[in-house]
C-alpha atoms as a PDB file:
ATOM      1  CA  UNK A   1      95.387 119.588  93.931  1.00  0.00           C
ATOM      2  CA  UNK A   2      98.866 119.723  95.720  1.00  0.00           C
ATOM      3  CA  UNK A   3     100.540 115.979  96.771  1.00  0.00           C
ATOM      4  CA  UNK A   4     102.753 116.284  99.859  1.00  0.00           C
ATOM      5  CA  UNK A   5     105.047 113.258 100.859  1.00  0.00           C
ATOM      6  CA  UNK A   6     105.899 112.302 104.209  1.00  0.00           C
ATOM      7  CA  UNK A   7     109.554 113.364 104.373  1.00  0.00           C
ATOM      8  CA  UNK A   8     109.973 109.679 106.077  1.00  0.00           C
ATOM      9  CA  UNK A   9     108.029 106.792 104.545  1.00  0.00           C
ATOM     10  CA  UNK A  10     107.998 103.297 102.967  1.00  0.00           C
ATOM     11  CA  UNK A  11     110.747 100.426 103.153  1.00  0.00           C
ATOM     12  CA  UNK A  12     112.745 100.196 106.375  1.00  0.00           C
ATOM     13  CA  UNK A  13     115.794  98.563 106.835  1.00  0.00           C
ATOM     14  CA  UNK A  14     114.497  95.483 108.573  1.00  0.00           C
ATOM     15  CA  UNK A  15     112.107  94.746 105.628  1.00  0.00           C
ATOM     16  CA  UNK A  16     114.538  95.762 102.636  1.00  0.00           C
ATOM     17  CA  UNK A  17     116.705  92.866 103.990  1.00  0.00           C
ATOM     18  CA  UNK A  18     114.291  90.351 104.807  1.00  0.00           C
ATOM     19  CA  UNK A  19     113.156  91.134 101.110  1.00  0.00           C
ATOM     20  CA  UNK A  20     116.827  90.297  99.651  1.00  0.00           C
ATOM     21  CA  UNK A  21     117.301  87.606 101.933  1.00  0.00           C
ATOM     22  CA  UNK A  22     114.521  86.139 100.100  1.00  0.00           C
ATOM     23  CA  UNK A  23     115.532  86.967  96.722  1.00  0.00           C
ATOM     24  CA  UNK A  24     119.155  85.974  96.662  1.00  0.00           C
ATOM     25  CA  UNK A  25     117.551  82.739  98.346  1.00  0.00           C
ATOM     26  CA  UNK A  26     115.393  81.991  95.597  1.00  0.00           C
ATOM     27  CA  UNK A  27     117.922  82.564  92.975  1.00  0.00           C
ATOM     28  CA  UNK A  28     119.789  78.936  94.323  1.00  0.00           C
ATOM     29  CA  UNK A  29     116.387  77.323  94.613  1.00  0.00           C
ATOM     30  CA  UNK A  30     112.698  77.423  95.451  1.00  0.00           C
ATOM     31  CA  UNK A  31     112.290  78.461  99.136  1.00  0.00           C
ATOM     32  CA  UNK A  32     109.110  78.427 101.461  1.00  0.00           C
ATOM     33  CA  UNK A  33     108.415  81.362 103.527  1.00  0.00           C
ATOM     34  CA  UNK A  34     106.942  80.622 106.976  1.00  0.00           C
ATOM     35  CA  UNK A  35     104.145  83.458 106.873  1.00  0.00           C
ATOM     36  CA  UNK A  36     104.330  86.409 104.476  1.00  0.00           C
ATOM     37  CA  UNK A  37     107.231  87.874 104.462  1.00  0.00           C
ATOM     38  CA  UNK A  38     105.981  91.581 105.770  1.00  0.00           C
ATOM     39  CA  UNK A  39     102.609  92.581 105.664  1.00  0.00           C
ATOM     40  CA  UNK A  40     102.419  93.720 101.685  1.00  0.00           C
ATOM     41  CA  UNK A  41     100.833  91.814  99.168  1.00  0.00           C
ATOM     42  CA  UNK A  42     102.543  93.679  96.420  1.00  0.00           C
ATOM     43  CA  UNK A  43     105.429  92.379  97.793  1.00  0.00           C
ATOM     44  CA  UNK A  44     104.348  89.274  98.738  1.00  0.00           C
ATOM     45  CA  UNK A  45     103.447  88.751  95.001  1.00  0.00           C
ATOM     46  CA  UNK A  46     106.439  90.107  93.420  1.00  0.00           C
ATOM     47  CA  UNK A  47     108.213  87.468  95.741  1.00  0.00           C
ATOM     48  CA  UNK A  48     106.325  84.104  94.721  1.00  0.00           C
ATOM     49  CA  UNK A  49     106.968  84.784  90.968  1.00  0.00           C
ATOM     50  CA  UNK A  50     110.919  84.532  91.957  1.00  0.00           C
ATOM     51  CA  UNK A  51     110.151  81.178  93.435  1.00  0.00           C
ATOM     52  CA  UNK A  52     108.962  82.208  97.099  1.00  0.00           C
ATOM     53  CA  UNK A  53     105.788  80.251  98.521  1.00  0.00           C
ATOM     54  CA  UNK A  54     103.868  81.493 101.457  1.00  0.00           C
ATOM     55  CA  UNK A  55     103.327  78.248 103.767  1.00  0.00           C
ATOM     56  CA  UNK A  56     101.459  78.575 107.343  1.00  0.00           C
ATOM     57  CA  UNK A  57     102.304  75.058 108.597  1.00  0.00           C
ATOM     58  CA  UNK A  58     105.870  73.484 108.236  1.00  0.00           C
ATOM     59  CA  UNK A  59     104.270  70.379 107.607  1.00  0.00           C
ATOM     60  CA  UNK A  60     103.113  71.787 104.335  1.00  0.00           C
ATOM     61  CA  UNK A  61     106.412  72.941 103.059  1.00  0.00           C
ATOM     62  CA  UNK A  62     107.525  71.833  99.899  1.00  0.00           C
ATOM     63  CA  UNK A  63     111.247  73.492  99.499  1.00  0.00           C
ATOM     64  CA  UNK A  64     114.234  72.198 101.592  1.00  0.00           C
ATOM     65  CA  UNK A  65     114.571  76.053 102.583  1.00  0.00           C
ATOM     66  CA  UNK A  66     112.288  77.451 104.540  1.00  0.00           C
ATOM     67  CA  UNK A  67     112.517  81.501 105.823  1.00  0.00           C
ATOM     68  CA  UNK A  68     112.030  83.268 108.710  1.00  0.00           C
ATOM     69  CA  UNK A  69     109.810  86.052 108.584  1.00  0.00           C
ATOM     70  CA  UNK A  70     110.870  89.711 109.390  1.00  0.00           C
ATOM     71  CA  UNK A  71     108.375  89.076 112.332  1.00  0.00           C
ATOM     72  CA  UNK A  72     110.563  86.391 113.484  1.00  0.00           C
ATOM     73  CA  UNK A  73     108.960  83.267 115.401  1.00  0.00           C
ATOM     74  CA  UNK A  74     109.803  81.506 118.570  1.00  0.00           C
ATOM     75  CA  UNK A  75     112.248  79.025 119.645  1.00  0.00           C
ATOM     76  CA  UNK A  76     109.858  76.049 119.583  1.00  0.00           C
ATOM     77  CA  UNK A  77     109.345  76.699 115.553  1.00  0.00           C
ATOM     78  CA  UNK A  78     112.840  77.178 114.963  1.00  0.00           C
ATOM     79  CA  UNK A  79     113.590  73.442 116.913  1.00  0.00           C
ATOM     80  CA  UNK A  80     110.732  72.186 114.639  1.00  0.00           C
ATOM     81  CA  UNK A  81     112.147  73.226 111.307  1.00  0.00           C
ATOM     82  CA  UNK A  82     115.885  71.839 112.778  1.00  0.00           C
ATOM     83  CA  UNK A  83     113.909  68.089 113.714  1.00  0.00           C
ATOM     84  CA  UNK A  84     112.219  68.558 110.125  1.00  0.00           C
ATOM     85  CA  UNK A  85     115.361  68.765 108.370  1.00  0.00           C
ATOM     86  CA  UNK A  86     114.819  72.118 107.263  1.00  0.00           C
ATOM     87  CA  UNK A  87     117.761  74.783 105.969  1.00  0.00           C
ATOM     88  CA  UNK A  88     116.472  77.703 108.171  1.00  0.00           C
ATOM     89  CA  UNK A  89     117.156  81.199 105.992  1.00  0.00           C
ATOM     90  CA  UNK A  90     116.553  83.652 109.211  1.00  0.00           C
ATOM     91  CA  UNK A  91     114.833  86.684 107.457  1.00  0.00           C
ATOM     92  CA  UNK A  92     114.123  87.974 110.815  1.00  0.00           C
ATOM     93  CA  UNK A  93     114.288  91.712 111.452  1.00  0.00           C
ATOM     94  CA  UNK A  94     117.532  92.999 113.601  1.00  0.00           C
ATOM     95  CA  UNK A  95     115.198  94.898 115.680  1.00  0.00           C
ATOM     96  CA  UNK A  96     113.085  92.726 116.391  1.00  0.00           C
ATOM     97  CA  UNK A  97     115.687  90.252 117.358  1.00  0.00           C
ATOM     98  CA  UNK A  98     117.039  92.573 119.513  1.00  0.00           C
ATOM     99  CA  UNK A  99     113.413  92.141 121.159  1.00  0.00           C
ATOM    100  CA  UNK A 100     113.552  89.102 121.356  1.00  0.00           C
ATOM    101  CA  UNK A 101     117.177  88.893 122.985  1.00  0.00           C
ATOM    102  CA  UNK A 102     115.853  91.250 125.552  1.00  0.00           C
ATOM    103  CA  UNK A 103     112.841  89.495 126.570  1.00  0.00           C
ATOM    104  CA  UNK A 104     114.802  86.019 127.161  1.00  0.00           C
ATOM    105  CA  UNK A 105     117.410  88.089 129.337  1.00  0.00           C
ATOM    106  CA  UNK A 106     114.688  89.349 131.556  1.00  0.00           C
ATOM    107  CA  UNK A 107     113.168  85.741 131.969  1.00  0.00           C
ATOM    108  CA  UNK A 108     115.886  84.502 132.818  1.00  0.00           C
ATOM    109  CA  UNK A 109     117.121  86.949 134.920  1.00  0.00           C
ATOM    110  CA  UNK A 110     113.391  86.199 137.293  1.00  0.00           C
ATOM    111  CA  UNK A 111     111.415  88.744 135.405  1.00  0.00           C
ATOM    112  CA  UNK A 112     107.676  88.294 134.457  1.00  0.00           C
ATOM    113  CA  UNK A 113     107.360  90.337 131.042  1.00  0.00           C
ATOM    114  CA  UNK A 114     104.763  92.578 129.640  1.00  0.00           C
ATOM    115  CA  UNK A 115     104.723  93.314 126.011  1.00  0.00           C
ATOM    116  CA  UNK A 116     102.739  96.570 125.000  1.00  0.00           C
ATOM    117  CA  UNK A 117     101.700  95.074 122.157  1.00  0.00           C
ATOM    118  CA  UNK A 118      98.908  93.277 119.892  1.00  0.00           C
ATOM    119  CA  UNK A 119      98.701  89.543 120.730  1.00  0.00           C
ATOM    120  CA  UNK A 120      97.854  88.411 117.845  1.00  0.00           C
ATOM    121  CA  UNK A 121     100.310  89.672 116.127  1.00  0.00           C
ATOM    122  CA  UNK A 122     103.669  87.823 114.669  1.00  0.00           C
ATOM    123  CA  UNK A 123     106.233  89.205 115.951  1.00  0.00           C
ATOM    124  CA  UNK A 124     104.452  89.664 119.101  1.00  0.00           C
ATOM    125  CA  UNK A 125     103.938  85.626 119.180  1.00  0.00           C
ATOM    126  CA  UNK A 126     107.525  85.317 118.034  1.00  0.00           C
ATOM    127  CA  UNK A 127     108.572  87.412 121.211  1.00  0.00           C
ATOM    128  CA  UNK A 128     106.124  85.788 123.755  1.00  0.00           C
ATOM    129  CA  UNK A 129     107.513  82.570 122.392  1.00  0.00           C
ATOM    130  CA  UNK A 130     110.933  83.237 123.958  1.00  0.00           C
ATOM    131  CA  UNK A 131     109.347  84.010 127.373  1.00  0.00           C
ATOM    132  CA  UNK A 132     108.728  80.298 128.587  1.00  0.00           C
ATOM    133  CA  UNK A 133     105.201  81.377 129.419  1.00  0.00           C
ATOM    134  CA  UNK A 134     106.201  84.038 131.623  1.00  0.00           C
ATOM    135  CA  UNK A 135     104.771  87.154 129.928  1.00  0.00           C
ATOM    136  CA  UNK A 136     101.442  88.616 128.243  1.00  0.00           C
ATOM    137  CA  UNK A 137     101.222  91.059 125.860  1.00  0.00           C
ATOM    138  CA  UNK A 138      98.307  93.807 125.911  1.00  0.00           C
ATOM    139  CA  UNK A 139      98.177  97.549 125.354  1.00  0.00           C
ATOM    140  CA  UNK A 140      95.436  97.385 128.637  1.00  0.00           C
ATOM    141  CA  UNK A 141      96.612  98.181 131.900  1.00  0.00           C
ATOM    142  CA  UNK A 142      93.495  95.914 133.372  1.00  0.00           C
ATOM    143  CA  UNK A 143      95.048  92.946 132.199  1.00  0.00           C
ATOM    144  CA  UNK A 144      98.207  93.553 134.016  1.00  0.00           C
ATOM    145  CA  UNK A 145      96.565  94.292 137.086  1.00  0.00           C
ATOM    146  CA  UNK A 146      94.794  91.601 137.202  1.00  0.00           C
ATOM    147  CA  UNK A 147      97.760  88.748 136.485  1.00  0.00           C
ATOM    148  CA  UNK A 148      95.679  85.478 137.866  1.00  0.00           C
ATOM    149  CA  UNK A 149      98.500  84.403 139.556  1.00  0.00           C
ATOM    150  CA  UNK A 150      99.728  87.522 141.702  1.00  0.00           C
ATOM    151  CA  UNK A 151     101.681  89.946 141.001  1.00  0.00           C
ATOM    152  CA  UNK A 152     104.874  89.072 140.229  1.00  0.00           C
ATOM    153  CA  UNK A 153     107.583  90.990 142.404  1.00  0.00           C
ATOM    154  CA  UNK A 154     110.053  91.726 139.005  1.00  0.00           C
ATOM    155  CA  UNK A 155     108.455  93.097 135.888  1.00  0.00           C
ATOM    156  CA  UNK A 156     110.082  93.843 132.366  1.00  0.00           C
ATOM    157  CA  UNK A 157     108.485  95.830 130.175  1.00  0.00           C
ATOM    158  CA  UNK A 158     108.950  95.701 126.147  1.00  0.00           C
ATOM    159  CA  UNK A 159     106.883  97.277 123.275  1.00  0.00           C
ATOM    160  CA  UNK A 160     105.923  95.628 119.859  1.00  0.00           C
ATOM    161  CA  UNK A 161     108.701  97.415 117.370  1.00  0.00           C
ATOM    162  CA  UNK A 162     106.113  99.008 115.571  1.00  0.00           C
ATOM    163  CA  UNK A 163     103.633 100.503 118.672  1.00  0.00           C
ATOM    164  CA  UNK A 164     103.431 104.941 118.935  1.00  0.00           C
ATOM    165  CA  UNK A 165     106.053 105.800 121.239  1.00  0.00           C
ATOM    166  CA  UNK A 166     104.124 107.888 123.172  1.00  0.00           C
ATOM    167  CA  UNK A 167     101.252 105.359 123.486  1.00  0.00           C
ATOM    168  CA  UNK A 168     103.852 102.891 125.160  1.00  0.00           C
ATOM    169  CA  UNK A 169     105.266 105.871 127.242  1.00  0.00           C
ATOM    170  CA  UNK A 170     101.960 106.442 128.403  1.00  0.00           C
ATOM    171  CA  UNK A 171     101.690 102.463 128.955  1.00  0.00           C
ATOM    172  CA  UNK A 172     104.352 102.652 131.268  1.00  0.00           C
ATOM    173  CA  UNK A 173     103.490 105.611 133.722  1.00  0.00           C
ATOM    174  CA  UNK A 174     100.122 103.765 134.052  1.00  0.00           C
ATOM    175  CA  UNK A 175     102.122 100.222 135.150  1.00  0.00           C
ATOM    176  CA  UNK A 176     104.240 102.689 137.344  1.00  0.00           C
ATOM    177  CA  UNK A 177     101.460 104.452 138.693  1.00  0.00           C
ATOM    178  CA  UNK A 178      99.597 101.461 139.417  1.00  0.00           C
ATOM    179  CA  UNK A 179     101.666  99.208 140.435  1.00  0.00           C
ATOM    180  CA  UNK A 180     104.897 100.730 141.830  1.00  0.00           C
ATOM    181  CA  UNK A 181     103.915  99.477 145.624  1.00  0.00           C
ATOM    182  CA  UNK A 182     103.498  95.842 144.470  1.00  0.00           C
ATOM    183  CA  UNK A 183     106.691  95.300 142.470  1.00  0.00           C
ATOM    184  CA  UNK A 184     110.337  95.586 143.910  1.00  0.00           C
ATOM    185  CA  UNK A 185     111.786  96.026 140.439  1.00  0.00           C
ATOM    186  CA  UNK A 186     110.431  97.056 137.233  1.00  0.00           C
ATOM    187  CA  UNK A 187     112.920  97.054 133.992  1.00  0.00           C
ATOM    188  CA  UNK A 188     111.639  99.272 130.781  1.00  0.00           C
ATOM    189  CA  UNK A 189     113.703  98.285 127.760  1.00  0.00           C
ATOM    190  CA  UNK A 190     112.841 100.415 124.434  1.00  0.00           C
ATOM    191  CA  UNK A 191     112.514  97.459 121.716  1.00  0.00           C
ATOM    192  CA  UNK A 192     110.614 100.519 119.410  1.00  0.00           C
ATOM    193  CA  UNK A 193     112.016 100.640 115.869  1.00  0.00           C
ATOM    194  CA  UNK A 194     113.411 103.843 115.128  1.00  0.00           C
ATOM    195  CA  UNK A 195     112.449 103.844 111.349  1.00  0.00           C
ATOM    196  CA  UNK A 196     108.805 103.191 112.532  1.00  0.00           C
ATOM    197  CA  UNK A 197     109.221 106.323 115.207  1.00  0.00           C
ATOM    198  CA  UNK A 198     110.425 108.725 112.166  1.00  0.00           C
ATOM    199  CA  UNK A 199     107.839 107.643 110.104  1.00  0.00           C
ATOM    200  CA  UNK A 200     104.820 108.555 112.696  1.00  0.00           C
ATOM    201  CA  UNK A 201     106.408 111.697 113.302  1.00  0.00           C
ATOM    202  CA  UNK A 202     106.766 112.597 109.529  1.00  0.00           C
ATOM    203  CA  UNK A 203     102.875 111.759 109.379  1.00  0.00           C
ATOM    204  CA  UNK A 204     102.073 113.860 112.423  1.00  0.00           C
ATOM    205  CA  UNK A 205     104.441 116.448 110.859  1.00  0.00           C
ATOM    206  CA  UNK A 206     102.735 116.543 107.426  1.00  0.00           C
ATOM    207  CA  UNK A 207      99.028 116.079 108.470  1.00  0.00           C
ATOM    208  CA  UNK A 208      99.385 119.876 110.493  1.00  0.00           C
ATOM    209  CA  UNK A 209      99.981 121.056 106.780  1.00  0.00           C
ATOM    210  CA  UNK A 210      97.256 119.205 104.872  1.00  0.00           C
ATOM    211  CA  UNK A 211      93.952 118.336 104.362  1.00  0.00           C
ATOM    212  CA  UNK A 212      93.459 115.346 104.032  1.00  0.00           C
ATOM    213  CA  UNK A 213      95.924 111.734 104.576  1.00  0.00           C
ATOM    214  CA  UNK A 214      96.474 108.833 102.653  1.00  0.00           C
ATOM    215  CA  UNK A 215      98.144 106.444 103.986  1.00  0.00           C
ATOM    216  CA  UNK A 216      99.554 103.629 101.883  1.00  0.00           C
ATOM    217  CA  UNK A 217     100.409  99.688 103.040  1.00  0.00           C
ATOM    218  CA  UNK A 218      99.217  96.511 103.468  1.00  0.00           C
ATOM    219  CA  UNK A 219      95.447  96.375 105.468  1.00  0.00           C
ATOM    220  CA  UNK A 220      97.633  93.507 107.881  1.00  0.00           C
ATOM    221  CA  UNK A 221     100.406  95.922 108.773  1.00  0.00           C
ATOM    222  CA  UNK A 222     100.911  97.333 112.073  1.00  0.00           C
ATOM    223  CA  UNK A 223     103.101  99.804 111.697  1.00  0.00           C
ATOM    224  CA  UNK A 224     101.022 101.155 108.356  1.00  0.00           C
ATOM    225  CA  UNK A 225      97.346 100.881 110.888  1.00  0.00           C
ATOM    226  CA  UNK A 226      99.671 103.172 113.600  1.00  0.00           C
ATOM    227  CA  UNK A 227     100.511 106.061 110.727  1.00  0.00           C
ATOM    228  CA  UNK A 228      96.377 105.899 110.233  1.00  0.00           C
ATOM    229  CA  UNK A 229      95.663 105.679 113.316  1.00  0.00           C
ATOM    230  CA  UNK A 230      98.857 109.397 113.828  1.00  0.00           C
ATOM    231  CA  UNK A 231      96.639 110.740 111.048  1.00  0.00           C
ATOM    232  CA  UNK A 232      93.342 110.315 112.075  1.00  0.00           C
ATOM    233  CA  UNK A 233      93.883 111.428 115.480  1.00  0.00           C
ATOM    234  CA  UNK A 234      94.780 115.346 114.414  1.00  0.00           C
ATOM    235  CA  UNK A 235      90.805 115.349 112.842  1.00  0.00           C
ATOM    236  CA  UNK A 236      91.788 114.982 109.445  1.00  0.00           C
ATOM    237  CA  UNK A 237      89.954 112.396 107.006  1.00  0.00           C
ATOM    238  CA  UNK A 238      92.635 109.352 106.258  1.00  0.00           C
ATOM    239  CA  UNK A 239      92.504 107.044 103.747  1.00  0.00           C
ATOM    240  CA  UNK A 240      94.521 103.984 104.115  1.00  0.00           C
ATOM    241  CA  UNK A 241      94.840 102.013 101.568  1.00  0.00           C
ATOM    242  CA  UNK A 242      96.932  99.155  99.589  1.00  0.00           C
ATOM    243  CA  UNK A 243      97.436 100.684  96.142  1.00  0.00           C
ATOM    244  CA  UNK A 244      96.212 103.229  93.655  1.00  0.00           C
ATOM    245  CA  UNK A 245      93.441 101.576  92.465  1.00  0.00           C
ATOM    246  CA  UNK A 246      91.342 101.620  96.401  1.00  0.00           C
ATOM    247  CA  UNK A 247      91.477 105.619  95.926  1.00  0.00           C
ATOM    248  CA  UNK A 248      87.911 107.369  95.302  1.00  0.00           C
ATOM    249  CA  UNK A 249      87.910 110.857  93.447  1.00  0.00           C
ATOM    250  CA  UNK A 250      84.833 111.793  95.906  1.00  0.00           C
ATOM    251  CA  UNK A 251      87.145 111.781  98.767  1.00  0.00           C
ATOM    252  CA  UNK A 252      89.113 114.344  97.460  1.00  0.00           C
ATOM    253  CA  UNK A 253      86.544 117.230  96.830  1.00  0.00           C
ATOM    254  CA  UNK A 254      87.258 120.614  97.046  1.00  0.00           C
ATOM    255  CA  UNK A 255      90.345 119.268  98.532  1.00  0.00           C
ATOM    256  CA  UNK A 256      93.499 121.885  97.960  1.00  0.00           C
ATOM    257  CA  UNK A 257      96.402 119.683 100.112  1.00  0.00           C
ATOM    258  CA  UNK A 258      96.170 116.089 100.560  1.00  0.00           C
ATOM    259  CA  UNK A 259      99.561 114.377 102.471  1.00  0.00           C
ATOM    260  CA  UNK A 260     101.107 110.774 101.551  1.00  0.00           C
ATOM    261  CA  UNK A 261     102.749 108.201 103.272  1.00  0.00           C
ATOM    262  CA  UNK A 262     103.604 104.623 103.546  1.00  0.00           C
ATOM    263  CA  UNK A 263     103.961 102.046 105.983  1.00  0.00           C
ATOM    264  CA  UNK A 264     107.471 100.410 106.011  1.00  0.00           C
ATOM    265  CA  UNK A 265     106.432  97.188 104.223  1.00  0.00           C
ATOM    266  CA  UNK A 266     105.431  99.415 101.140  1.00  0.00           C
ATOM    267  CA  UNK A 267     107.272  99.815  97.974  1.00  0.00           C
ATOM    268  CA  UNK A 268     108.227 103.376  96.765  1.00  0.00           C
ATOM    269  CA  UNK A 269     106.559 102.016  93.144  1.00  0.00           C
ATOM    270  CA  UNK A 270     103.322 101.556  94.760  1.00  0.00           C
ATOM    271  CA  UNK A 271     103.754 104.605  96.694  1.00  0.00           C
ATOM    272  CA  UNK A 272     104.615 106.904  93.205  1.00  0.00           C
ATOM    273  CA  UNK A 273     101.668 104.792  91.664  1.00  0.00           C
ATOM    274  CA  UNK A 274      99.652 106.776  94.501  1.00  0.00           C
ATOM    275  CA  UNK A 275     100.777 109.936  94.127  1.00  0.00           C
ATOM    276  CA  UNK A 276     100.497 110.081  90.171  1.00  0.00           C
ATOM    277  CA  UNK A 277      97.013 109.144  90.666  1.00  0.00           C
ATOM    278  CA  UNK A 278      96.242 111.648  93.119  1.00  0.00           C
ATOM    279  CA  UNK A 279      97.751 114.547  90.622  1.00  0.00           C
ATOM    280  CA  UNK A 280      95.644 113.106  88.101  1.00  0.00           C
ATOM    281  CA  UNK A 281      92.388 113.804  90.203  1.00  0.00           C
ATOM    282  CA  UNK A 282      93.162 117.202  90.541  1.00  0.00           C
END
C-alpha cells in the first residue's frame, strides 16, 4: 500500500514558538501553563516532563510563571495574573493576536463584532474577551439575525484563525445578503491563519489522488477537526486520529493509496510514527 503526505502539514509557526517559549521557560524554572499549550497531548506530555504544568484556574498555580496559551486569553485574565503577582510568559500566537488587535479596534471604533467561529473554543473566548461584550461568535447566520437587542447599525466581521476559508467566505455573503439593508457599515477583516489555509488545501489537494485519509492531531484541535472535516467532504473514508497506535488494519482493505496529514499542533515524530505504521500494513 502506497503512503502519500500532504505536501503542507504539522507544526505551524504560531505553535513551534509557543512550544519554545515554553521550553526555554522551563529551563530557568518550573512554569504553569494556563490551559494546554495547543491542542496535542503528545506535546502536552513531552512539555510537563521539562517542568511545564497544565493549570485551568490561576488560583491553582503553583510556579511564579505562568504562560499564555497559543490560544491567547482575554484582558480580564491577563489583569488577574498582574493582581496575582504572576510573571506572565505570553505564548500567545502572532496571528491570533493580530485577531485580537483587530477585534478591540472595531469596538472601539462603534462596531458590534461577529466572530465566525466556535464559542467554546479558546482562542475564540480569548478574542470575545477583548470585545467588552459587544460581539458573539457563531458559524449560524440565525443567530446574527436575530441579535436580541437590534441590529446594530456597524458590524465587524472576524473568523476563528483556524475556520475553512471558504466556509467563512460563504459566512459573509450570507451576513451581506441578509443584512445589507439594516447595517450602514459592515467591516470584514481576514484574521484566517495562512499556515492553516495551506494545510486544508494540501488535504483537499491530496484526497483527489487517494483513497482513503488519515488525518493526524489532537481529538481537541480545531484546525486538525477542519482537515477531517476537507477530507471527508470529497466522499472519501477519514480517519482522524492522535497517534499510530488508534489505526485499525481493517480500515485499510484492499486499499491501494491512502493520504496523510497533520493538524498544526502535531509533531512530525508522531506524524512519521503514522506513516511507518501504515507501510507496515501493507
Amino acid at each position: 500500500m502506497q503512503v502519500r503526505l500532504a505536501r503542507e502539514y504539522g507544526f505551524c509557526f504560531g505553535v513551534r514558538r509557543a512550544i519554545e517559549l515554553m521550553e526555554t521557560t522551563a529551563m530557568q524554572g518550573a512554569v504553569d501553563s494556563f490551559g494546554p499549550v495547543v491542542h496535542n497531548p503528545q506535546v502536552v506530555q513531552k512539555l510537563s516532563t521539562k517542568g511545564v504544568t497544565v493549570i485551568d484556574n490561576l488560583a491553582n498555580a503553583r510556579s511564579s510563571q505562568v504562560a499564555i496559551t497559543a490560544h491567547g486569553v482575554g484582558p480580564d485574565v491577563i489583569a488577574e495574573m498582574q493582581q496575582r503577582g504572576l510573571e506572565v510568559v505570553d505564548a500567545t500566537c502572532p496571528i491570533v493576536s493580530i485577531s485580537q488587535k483587530n477585534a478591540r479596534r472595531l469596538i472601539d471604533d462603534g462596531y458590534f463584532v461577529v466572530i465566525y467561529g466556535d464559542a467554546n473554543h479558546r482562542e475564540v473566548k480569548g478574542v470575545l474577551g477583548w470585545c467588552r461584550g459587544q460581539a458573539i461568535a457563531t458559524t449560524n447566520l440565525a443567530d446574527v439575525v436575530a441579535l436580541e437587542d437590534g441590529m446594530p447599525r456597524r458590524l465587524g466581521l472576524l473568523s476563528q484563525t483556524t475556520q475553512n476559508p471558504t466556509a467563512f467566505a460563504n459566512f459573509v455573503n450570507q451576513v451581506m445578503g441578509a443584512l445589507l439593508d439594516r447595517v450602514d457599515q459592515v467591516e470584514v477583516v481576514s484574521t484566517l491563519c495562512n499556515a492553516t489555509s495551506k494545510q486544508q488545501v494540501a488535504a483537499l489537494e491530496l484526497a483527489a489522488e487517494v483513497e482513503a485519509m488519515v488525518v493526524v492531531g489532537g481529538k481537541q484541535s480545531a484546525n486538525t477537526k477542519h482537515l477531517a472535516e476537507v477530507a471527508a467532504a470529497k466522499g472519501l473514508p477519514t480517519h482522524h486520529i492522535e497517534s499510530a497506535a488508534d489505526l485499525r488494519p481493517e480500515w485499510f482493505c484492499g486499499l491501494q493509496v491512502v493520504g496523510v496529514t497533520a493538524g498544526a499542533s502535531t509533531p512530525d515524530d508522531v506524524v512519521q510514527d503514522v506513516v511507518a505504521r501504515l507501510q507496515e500494513m501493507g
